[in-house]
Protein backbone atom coordinates (compact mmCIF):
# COMPACT_ATOMS: atom_id res chain seq x y z
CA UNK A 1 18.34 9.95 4.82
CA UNK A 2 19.44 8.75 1.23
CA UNK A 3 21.68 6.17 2.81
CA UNK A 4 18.66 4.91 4.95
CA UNK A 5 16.47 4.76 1.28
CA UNK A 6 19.24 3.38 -0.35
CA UNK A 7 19.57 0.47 1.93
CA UNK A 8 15.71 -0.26 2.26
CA UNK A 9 15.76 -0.19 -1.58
CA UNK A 10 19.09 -2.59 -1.96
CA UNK A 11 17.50 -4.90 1.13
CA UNK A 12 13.86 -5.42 -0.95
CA UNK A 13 15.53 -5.55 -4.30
CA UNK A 14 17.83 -8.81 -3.00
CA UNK A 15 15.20 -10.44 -0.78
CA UNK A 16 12.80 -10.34 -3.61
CA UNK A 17 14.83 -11.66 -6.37
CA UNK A 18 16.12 -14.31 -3.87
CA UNK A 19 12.34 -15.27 -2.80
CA UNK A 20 11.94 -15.48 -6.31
CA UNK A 21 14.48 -17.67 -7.48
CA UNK A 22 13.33 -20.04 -4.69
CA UNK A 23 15.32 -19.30 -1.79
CA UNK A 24 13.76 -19.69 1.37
CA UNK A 25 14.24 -16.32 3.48
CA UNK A 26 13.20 -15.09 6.92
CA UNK A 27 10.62 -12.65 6.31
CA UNK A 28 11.12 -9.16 7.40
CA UNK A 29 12.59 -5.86 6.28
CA UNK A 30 15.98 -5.46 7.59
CA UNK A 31 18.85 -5.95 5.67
CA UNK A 32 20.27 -8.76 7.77
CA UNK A 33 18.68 -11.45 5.25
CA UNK A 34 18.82 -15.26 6.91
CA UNK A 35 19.00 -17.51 3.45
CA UNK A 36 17.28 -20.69 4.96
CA UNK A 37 19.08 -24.00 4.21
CA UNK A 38 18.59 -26.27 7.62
CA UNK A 39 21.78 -28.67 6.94
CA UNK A 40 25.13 -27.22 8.62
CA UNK A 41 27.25 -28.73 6.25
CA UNK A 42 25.29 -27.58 3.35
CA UNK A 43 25.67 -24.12 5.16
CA UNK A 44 29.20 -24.61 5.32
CA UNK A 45 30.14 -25.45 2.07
CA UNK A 46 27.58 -22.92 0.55
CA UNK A 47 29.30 -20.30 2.23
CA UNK A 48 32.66 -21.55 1.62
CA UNK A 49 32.01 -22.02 -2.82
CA UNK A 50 29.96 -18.17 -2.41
CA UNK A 51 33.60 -16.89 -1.03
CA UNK A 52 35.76 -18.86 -3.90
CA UNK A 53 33.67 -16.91 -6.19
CA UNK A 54 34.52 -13.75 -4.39
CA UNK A 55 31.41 -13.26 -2.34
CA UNK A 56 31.64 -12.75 1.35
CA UNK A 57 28.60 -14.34 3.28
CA UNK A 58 28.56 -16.42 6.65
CA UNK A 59 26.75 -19.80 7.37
CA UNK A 60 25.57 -20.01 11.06
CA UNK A 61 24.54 -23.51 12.46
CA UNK A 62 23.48 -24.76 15.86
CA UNK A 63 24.47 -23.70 18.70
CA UNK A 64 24.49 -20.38 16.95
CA UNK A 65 20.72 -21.09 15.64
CA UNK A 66 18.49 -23.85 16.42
CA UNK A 67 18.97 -27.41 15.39
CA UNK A 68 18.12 -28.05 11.51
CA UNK A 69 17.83 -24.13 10.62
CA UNK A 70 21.30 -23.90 9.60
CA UNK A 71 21.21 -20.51 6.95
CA UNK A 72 23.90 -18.26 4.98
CA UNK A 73 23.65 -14.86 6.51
CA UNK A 74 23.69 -12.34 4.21
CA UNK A 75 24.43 -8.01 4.92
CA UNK A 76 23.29 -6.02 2.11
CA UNK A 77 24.63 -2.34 2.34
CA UNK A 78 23.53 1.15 1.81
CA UNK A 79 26.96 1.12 -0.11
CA UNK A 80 25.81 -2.03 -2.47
CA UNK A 81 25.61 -1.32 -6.16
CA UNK A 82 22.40 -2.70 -8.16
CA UNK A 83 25.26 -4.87 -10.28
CA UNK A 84 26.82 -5.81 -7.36
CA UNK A 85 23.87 -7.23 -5.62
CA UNK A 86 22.86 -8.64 -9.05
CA UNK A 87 26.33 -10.24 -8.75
CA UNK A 88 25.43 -11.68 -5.57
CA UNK A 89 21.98 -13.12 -6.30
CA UNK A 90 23.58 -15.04 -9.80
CA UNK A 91 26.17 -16.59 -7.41
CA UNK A 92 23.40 -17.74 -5.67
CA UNK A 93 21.62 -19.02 -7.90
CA UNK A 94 24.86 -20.75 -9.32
CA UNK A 95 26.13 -22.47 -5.81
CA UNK A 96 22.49 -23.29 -5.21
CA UNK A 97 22.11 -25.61 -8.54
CA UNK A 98 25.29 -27.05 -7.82
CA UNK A 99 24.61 -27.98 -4.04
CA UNK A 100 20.93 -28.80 -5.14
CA UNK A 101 18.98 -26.09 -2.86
CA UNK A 102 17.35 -24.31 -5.87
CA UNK A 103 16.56 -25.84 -9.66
């Protein structure tokens, strides 16, 4: 039971701050969270900088998903820290300035 409150609290603490910084997310609860970017390259090389900067996501693009909704799949975890997922959400935030998704 703590590990099933832990990981609704990690899953709504990362897709808010993500919403919030102007990510566009698939709403929903779970803790499968599709980050939203439409171009597979962009997908590609978004997941690609996240993991040079030590940070494990996956980009899925068609014929995995359909046409333009290419996204960066991300799995948050009952195991997660807060700075952890704080970690995550900066990196974010950095590879989306430099790829131009967010401002």
């Amino acid at each position: 039971n703590n590990l099933r409150e832990s990981l609704n609290c990690n899953t709504k603490y990362f897709r808010d701050k993500i919403q919030n910084l102007g990510f566009s997310i698939k709403t929903g609860v779970h803790p499968i969270v599709p980050v939203m970017l439409g171009d597979a390259k962009l997908a590609k090389n978004f997941a690609s900088d996240m993991l040079q900067h030590g940070i494990y996501v996956v980009g899925f693009s068609y014929p995995v998903v359909p046409m333009d909704q290419a996204r960066i799949r991300v799995q948050i975890s009952a195991a997660h820290t807060r700075e952890q997922i704080e970690q995550a959400v900066a990196l974010f935030v950095k590879v989306g300035r430099q790829l131009g998704v967010v401002e």
